[in-house]
PDB file of N, CA and C in Angstrom:
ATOM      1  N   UNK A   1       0.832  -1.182   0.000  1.00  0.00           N
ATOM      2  CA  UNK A   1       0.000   0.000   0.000  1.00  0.00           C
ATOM      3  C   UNK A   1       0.874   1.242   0.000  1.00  0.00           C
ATOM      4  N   UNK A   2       1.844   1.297   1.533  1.00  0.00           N
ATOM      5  CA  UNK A   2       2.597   2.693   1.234  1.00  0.00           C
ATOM      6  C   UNK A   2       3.653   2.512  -0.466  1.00  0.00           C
ATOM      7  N   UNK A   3       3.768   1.469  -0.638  1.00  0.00           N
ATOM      8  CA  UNK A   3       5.061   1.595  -1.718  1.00  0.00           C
ATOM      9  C   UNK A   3       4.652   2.130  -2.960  1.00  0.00           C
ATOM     10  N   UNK A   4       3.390   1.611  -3.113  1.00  0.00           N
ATOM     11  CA  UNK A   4       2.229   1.902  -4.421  1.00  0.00           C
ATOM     12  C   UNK A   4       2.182   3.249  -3.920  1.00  0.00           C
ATOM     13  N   UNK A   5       2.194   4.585  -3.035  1.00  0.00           N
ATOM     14  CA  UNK A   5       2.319   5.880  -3.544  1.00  0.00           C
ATOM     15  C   UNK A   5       3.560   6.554  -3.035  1.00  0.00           C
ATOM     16  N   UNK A   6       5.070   5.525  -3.100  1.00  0.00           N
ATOM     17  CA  UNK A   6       6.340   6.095  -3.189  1.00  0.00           C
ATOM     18  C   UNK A   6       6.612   6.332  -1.623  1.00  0.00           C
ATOM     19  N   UNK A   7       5.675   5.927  -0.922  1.00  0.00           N
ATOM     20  CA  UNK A   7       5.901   6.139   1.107  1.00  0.00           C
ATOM     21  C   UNK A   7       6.430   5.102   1.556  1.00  0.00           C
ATOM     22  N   UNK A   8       7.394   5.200   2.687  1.00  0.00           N
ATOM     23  CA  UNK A   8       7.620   3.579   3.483  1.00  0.00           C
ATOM     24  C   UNK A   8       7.038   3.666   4.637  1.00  0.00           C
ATOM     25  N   UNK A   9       6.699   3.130   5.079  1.00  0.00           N
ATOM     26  CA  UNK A   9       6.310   3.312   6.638  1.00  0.00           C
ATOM     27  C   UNK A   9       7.266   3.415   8.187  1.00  0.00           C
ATOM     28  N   UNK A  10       7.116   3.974   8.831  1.00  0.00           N
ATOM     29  CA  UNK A  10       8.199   4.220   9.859  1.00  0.00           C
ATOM     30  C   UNK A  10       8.059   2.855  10.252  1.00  0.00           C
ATOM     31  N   UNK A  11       9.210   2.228  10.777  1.00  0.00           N
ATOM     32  CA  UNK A  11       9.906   1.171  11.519  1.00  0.00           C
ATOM     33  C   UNK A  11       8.604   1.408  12.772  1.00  0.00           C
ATOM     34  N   UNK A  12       8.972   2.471  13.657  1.00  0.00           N
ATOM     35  CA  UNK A  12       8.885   2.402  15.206  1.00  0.00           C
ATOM     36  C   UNK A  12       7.988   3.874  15.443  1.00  0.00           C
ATOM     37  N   UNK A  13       7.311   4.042  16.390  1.00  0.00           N
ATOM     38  CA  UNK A  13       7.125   5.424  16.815  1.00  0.00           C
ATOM     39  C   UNK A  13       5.332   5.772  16.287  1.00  0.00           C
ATOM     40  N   UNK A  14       5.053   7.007  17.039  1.00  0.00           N
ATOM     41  CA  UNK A  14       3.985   6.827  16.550  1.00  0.00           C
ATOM     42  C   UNK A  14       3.464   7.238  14.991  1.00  0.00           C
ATOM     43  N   UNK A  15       2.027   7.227  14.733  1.00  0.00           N
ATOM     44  CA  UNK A  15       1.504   7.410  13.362  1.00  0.00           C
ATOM     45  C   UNK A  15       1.327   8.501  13.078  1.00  0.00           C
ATOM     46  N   UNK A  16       1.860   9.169  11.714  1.00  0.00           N
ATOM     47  CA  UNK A  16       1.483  10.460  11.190  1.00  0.00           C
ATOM     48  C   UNK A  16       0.412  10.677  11.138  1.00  0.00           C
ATOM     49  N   UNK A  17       0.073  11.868  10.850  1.00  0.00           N
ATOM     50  CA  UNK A  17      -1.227  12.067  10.359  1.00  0.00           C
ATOM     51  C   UNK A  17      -1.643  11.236   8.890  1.00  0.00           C
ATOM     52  N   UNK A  18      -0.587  12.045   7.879  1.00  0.00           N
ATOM     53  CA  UNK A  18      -1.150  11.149   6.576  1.00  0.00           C
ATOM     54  C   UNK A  18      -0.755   9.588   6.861  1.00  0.00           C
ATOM     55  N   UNK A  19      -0.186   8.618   7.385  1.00  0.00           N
ATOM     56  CA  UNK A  19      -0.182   8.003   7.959  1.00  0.00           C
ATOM     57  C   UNK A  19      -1.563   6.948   7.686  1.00  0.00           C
ATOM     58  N   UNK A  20      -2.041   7.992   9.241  1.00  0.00           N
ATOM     59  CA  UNK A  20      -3.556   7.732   9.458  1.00  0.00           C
ATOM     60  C   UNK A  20      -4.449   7.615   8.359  1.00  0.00           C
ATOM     61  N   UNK A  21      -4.475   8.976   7.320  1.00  0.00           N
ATOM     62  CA  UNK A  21      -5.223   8.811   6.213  1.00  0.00           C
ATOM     63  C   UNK A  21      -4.814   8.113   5.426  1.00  0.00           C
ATOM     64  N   UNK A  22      -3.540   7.671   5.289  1.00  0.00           N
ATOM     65  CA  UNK A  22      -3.590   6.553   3.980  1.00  0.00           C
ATOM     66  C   UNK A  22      -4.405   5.123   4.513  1.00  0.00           C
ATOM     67  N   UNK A  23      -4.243   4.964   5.776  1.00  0.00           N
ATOM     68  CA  UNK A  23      -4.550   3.486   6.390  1.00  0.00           C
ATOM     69  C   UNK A  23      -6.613   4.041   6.716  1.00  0.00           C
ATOM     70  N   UNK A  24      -6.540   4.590   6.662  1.00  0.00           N
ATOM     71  CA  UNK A  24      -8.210   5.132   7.069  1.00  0.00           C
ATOM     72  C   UNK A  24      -8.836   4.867   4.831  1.00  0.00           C
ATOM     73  N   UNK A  25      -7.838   5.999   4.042  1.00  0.00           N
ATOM     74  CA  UNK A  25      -8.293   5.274   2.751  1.00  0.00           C
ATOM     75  C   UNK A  25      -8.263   3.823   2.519  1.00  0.00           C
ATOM     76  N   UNK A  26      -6.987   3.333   2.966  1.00  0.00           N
ATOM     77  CA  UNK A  26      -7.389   1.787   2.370  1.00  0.00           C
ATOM     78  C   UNK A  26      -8.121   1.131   3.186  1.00  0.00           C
ATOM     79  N   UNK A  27      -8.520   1.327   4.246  1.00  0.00           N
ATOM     80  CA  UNK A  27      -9.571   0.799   4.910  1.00  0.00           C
ATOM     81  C   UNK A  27     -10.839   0.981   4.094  1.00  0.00           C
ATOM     82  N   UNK A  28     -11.288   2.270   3.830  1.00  0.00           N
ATOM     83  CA  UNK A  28     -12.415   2.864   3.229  1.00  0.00           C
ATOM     84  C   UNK A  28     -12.746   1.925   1.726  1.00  0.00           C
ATOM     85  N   UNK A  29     -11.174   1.815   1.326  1.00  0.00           N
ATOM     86  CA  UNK A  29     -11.663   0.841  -0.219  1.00  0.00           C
ATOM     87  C   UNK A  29     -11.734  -0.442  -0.075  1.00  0.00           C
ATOM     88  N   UNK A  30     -11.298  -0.972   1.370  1.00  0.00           N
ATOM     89  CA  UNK A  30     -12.163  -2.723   1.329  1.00  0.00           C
ATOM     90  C   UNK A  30     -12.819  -2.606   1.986  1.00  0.00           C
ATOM     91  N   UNK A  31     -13.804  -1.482   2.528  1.00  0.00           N
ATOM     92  CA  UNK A  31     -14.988  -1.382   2.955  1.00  0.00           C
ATOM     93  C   UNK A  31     -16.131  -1.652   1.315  1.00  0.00           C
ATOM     94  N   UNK A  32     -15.268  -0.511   0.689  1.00  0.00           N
ATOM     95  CA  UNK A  32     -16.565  -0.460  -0.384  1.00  0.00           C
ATOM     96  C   UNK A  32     -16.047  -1.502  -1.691  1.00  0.00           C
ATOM     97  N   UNK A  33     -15.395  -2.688  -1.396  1.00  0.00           N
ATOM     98  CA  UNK A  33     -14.908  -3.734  -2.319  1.00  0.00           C
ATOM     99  C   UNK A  33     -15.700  -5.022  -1.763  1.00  0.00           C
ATOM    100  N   UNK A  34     -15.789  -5.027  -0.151  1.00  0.00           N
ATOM    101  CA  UNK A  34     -15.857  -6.281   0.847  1.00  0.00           C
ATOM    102  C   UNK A  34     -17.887  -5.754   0.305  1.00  0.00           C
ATOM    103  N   UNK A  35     -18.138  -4.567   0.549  1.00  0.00           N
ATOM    104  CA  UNK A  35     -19.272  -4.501   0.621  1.00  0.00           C
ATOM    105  C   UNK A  35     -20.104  -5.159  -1.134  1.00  0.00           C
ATOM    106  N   UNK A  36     -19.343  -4.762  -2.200  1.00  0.00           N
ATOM    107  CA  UNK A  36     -20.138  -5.152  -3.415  1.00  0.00           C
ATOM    108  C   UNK A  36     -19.987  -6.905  -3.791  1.00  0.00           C
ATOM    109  N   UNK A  37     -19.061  -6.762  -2.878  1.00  0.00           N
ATOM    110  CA  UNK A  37     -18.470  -8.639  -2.997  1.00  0.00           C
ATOM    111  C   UNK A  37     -19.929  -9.361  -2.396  1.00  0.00           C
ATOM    112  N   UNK A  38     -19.810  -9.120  -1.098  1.00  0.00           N
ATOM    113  CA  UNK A  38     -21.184  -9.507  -0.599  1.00  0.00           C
ATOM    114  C   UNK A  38     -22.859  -9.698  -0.634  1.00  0.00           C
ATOM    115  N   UNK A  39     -22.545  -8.797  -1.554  1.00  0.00           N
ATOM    116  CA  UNK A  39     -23.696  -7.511  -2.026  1.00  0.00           C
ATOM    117  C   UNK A  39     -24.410  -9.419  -3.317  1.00  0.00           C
ATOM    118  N   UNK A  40     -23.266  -9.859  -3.380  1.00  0.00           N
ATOM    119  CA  UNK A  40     -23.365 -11.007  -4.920  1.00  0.00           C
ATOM    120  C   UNK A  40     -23.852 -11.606  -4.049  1.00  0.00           C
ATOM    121  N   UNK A  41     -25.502 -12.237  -4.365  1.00  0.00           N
ATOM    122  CA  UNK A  41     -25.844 -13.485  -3.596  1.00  0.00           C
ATOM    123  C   UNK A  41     -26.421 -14.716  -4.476  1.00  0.00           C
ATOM    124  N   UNK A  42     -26.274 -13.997  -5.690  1.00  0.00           N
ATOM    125  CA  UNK A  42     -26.764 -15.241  -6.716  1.00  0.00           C
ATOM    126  C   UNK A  42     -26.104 -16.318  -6.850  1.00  0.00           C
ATOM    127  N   UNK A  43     -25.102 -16.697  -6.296  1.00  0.00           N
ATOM    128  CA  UNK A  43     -24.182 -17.925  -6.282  1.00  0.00           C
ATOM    129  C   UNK A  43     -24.608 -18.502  -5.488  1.00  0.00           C
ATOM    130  N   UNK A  44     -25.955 -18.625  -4.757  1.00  0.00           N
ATOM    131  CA  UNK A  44     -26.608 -19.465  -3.779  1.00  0.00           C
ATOM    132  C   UNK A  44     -27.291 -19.802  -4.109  1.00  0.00           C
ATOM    133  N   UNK A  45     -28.073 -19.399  -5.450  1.00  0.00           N
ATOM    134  CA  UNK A  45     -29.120 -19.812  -6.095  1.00  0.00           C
ATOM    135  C   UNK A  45     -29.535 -21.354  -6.249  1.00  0.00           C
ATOM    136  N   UNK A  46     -30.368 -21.979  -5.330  1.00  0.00           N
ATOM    137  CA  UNK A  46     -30.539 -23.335  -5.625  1.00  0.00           C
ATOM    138  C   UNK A  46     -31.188 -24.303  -7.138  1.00  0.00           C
ATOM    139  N   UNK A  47     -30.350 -24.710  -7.590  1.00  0.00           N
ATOM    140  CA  UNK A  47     -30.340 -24.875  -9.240  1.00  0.00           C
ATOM    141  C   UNK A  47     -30.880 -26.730  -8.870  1.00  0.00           C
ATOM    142  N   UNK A  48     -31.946 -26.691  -9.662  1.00  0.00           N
ATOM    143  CA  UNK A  48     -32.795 -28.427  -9.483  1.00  0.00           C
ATOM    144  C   UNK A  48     -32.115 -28.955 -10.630  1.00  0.00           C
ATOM    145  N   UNK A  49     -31.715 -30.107 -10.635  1.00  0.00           N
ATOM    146  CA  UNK A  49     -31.579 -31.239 -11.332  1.00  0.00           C
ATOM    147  C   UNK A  49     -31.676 -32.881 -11.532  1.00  0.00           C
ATOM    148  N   UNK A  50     -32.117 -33.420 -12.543  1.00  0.00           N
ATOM    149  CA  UNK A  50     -32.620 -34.225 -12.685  1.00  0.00           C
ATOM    150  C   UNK A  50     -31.441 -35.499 -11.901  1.00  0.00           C
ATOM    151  N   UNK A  51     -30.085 -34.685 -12.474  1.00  0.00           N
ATOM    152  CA  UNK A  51     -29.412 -35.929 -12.228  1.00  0.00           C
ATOM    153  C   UNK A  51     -28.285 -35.714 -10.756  1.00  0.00           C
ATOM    154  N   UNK A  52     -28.186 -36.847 -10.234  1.00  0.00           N
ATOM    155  CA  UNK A  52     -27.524 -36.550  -8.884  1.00  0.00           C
ATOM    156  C   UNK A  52     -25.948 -36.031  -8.255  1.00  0.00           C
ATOM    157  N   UNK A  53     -25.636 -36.289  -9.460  1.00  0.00           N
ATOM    158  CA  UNK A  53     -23.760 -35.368  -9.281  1.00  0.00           C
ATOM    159  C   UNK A  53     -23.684 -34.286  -9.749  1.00  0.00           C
ATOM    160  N   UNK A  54     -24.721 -33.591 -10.845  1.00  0.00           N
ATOM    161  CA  UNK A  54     -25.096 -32.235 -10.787  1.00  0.00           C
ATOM    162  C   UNK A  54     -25.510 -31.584  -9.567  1.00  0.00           C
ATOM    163  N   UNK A  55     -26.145 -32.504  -8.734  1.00  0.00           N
ATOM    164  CA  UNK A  55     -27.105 -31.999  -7.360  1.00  0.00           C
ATOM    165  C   UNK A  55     -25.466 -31.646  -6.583  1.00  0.00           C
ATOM    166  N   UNK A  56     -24.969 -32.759  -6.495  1.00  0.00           N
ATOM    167  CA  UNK A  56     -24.274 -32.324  -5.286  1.00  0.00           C
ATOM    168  C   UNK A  56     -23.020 -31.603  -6.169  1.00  0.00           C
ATOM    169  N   UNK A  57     -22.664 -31.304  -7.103  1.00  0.00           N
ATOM    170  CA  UNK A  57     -22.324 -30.380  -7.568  1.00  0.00           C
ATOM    171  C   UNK A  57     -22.331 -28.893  -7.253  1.00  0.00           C
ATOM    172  N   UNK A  58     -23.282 -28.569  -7.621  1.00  0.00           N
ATOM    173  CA  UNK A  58     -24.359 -27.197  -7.402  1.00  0.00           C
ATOM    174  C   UNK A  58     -24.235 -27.127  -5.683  1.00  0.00           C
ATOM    175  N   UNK A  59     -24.671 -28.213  -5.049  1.00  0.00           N
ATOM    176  CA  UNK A  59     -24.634 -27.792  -3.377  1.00  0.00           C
ATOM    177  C   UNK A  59     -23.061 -27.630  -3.255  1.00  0.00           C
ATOM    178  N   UNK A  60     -22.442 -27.961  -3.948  1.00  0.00           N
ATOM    179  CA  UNK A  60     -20.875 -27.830  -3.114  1.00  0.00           C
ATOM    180  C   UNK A  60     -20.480 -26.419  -3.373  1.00  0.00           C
ATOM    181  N   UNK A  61     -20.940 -26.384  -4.766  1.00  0.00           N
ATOM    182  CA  UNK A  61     -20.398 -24.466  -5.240  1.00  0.00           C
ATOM    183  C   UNK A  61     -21.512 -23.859  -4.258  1.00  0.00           C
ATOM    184  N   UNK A  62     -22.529 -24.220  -4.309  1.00  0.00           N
ATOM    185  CA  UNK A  62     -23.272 -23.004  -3.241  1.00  0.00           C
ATOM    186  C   UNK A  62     -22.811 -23.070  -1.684  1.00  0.00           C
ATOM    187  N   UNK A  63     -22.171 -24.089  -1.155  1.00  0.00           N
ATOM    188  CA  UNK A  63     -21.499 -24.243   0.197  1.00  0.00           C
ATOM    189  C   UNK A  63     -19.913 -23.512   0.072  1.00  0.00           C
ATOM    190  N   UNK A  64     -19.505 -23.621  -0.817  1.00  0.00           N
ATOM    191  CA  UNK A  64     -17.785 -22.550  -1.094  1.00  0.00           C
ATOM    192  C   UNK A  64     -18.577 -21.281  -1.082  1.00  0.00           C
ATOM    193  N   UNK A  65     -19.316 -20.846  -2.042  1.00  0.00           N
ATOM    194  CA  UNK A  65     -19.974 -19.265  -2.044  1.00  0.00           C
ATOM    195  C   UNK A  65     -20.288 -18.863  -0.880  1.00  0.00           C
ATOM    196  N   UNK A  66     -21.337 -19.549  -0.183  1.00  0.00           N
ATOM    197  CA  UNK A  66     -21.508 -19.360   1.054  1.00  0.00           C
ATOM    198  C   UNK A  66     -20.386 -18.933   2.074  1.00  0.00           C
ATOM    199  N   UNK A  67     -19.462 -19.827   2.160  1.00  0.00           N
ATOM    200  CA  UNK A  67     -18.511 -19.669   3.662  1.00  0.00           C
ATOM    201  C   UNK A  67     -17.623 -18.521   2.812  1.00  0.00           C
ATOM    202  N   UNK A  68     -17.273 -18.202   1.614  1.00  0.00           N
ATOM    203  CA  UNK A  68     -16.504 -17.083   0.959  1.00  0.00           C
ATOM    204  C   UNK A  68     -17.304 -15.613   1.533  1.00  0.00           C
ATOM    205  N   UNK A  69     -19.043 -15.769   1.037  1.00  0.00           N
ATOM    206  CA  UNK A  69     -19.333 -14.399   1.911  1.00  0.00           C
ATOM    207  C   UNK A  69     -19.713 -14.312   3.475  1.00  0.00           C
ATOM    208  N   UNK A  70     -19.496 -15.680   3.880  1.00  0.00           N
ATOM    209  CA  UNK A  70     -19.517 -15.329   5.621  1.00  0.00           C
ATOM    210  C   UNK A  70     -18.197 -15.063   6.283  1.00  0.00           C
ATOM    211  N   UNK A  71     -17.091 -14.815   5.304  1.00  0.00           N
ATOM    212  CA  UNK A  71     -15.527 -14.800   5.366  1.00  0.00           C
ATOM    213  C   UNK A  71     -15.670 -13.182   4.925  1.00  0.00           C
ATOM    214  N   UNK A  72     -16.390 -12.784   3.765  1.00  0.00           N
ATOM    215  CA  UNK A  72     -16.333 -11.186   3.226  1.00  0.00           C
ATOM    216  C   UNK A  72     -17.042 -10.587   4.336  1.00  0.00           C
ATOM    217  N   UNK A  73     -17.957 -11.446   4.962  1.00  0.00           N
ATOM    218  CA  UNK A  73     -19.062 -10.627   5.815  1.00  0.00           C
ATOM    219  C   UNK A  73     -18.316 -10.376   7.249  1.00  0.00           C
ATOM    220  N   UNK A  74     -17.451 -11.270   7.547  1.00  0.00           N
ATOM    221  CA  UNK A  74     -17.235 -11.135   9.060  1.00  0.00           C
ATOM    222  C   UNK A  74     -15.706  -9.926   8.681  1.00  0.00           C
ATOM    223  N   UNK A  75     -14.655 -10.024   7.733  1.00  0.00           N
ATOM    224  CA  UNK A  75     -13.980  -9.236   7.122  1.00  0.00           C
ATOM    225  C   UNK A  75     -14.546  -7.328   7.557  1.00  0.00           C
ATOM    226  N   UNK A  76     -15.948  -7.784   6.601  1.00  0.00           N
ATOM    227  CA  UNK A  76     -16.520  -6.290   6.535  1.00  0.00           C
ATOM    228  C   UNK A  76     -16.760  -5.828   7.642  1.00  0.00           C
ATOM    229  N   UNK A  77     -17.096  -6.605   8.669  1.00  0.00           N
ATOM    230  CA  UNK A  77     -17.149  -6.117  10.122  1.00  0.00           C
ATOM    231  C   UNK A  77     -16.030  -5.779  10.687  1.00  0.00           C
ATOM    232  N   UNK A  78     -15.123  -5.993  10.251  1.00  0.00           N
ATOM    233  CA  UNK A  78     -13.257  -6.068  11.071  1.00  0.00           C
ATOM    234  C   UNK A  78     -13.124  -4.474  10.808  1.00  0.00           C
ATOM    235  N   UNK A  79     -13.212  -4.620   9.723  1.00  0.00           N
ATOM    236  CA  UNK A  79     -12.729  -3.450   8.621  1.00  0.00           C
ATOM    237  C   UNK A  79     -13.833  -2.063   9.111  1.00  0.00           C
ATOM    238  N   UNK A  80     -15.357  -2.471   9.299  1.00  0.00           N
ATOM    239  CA  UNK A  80     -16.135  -0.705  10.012  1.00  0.00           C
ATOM    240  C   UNK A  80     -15.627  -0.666  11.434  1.00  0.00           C
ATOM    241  N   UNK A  81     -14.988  -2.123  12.265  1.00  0.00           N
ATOM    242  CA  UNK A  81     -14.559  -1.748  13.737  1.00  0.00           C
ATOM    243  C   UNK A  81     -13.340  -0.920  13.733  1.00  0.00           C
ATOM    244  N   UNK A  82     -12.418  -1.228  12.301  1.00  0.00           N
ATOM    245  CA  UNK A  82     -11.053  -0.422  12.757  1.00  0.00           C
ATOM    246  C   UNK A  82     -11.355   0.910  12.394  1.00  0.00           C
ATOM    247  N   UNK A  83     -12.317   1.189  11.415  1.00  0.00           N
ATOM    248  CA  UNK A  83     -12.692   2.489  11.000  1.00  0.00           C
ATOM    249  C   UNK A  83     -13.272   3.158  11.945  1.00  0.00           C
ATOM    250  N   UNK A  84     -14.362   2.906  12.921  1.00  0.00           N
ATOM    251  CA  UNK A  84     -14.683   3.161  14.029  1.00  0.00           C
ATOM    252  C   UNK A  84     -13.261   3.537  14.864  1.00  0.00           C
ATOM    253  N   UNK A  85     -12.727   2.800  15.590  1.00  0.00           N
ATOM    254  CA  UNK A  85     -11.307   2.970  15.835  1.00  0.00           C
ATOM    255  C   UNK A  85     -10.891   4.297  15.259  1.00  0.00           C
ATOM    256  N   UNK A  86     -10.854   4.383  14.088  1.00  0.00           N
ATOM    257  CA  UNK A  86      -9.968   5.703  13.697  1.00  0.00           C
ATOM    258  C   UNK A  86     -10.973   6.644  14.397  1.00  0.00           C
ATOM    259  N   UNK A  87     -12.121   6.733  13.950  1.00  0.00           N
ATOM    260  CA  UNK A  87     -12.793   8.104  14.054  1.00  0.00           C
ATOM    261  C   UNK A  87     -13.133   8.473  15.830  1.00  0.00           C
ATOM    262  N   UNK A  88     -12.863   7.279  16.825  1.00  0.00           N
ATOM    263  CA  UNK A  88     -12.376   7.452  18.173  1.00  0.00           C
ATOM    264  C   UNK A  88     -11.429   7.996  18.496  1.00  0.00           C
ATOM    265  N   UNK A  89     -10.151   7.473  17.908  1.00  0.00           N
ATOM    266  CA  UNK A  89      -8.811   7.846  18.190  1.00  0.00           C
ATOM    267  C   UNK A  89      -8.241   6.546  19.109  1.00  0.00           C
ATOM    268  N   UNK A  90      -8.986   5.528  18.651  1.00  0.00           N
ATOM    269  CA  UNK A  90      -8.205   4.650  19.395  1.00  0.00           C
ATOM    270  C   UNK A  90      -7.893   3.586  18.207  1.00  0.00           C
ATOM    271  N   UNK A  91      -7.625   3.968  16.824  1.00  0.00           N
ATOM    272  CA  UNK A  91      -7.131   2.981  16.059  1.00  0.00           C
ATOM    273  C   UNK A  91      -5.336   2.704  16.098  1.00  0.00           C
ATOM    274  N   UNK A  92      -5.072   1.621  15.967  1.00  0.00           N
ATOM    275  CA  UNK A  92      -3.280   1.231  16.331  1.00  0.00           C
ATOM    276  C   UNK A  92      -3.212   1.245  17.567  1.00  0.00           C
ATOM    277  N   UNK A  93      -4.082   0.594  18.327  1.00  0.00           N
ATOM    278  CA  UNK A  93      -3.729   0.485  20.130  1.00  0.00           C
ATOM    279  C   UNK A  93      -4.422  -0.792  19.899  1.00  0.00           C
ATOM    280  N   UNK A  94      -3.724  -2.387  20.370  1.00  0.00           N
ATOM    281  CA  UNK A  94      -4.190  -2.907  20.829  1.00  0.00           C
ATOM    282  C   UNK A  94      -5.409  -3.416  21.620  1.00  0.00           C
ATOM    283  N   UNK A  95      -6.548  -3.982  21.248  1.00  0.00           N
ATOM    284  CA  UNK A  95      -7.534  -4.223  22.270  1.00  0.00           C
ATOM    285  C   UNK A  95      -7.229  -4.858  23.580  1.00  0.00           C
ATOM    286  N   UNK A  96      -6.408  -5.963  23.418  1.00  0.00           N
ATOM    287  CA  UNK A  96      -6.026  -6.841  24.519  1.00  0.00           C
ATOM    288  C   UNK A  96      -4.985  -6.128  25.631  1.00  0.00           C
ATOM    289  N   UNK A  97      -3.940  -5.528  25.225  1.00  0.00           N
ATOM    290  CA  UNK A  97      -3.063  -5.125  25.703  1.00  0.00           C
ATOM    291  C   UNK A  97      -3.206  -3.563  26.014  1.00  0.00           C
ATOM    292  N   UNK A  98      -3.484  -2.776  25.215  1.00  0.00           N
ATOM    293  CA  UNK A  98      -3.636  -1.350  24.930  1.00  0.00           C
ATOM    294  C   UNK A  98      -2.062  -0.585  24.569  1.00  0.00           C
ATOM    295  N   UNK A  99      -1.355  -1.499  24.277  1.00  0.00           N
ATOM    296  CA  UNK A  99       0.253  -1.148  23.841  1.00  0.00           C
ATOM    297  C   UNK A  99      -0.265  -0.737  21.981  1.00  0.00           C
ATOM    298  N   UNK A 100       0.834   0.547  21.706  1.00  0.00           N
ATOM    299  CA  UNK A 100       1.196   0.276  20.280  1.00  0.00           C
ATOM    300  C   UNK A 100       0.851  -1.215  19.122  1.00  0.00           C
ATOM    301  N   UNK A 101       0.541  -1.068  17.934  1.00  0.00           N
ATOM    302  CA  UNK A 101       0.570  -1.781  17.277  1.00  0.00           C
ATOM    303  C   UNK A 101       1.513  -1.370  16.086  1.00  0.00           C
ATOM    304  N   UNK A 102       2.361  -2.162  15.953  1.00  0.00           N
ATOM    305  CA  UNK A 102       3.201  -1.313  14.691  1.00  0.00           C
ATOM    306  C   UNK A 102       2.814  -1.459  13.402  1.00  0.00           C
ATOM    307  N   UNK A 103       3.208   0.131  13.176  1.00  0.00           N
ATOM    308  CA  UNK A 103       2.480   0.084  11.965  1.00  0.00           C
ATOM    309  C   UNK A 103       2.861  -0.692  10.815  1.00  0.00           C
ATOM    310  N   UNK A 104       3.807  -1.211  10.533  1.00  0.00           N
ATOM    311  CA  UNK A 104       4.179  -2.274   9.631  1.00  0.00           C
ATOM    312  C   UNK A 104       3.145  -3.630   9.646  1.00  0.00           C
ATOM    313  N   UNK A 105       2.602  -3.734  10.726  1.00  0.00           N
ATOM    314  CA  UNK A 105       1.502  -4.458  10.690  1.00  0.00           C
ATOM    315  C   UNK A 105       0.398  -4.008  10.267  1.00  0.00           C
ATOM    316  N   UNK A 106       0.192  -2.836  11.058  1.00  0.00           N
ATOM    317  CA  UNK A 106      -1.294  -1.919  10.542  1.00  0.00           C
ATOM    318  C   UNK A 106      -1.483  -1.781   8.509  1.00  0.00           C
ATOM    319  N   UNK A 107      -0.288  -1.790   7.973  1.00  0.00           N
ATOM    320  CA  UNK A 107      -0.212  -1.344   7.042  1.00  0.00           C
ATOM    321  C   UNK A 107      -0.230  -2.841   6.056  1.00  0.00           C
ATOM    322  N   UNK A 108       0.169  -4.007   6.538  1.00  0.00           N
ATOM    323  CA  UNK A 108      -0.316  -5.344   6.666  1.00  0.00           C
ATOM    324  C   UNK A 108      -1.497  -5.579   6.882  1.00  0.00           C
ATOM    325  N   UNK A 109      -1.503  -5.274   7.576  1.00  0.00           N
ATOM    326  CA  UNK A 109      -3.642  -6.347   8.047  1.00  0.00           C
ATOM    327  C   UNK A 109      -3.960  -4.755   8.777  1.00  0.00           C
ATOM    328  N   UNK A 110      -4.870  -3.935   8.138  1.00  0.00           N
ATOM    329  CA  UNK A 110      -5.450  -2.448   8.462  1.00  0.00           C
ATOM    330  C   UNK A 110      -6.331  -2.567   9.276  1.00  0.00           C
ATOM    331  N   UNK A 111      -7.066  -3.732   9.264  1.00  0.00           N
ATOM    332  CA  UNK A 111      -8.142  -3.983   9.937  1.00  0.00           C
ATOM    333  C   UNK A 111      -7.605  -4.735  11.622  1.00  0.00           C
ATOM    334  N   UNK A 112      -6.575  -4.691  12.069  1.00  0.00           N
ATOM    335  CA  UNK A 112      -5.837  -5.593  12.791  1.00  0.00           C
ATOM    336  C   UNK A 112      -6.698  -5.291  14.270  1.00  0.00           C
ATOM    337  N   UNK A 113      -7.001  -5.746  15.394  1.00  0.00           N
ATOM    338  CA  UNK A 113      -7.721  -4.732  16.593  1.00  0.00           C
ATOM    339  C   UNK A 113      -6.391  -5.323  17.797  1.00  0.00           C
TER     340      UNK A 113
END
């Protein structure tokens, strides 16, 4: 993410401001990526057939689709809690601990709590 606009991220210490906004934008765009992903529910569509390895065919792709958007869905929740987070001022603090999270991680997994 930082390299794609020529930034590295600090090693240690705390978060800039733009910082913040670059990790608050890319949050914002797998908010609205996680959200149209999900948004697809026609891959659940239960499709009848006559013959029986089509059947369980069809149930197996609709059981992968399935756990893919309960994976986008629980994602999309990660992703409005860290955004929440930002607009508190408690995003990059640990939940468990309340220590720093470095941002080399943050900038790794944005959604991290």
């Amino acid at each position: 993410m930082f390299e794609a606009i020529g930034a590295k991220p600090a090693l240690t210490g705390t978060m800039t401001k733009s910082e913040l906004n670059r990790l608050r934008r890319a949050l914002e765009n797998l908010r609205s990526e996680l959200s149209s992903a999900t948004g697809r529910r026609d891959t659940l569509a239960i499709n009848t057939s006559p013959e029986e390895l089509d059947q369980i065919q069809s149930a197996s792709e609709r059981d992968l689709a399935m756990r893919g958007l309960e994976r986008n869905s629980s994602r999309l929740r990660e992703v409005g809690d860290a955004l929440g987070r930002v607009d508190n001022g408690a995003y990059g603090m640990c939940d468990a601990c309340r220590e720093d999270i470095g941002l080399r991680r943050l900038v790794a997994v944005p959604w991290t709590s």
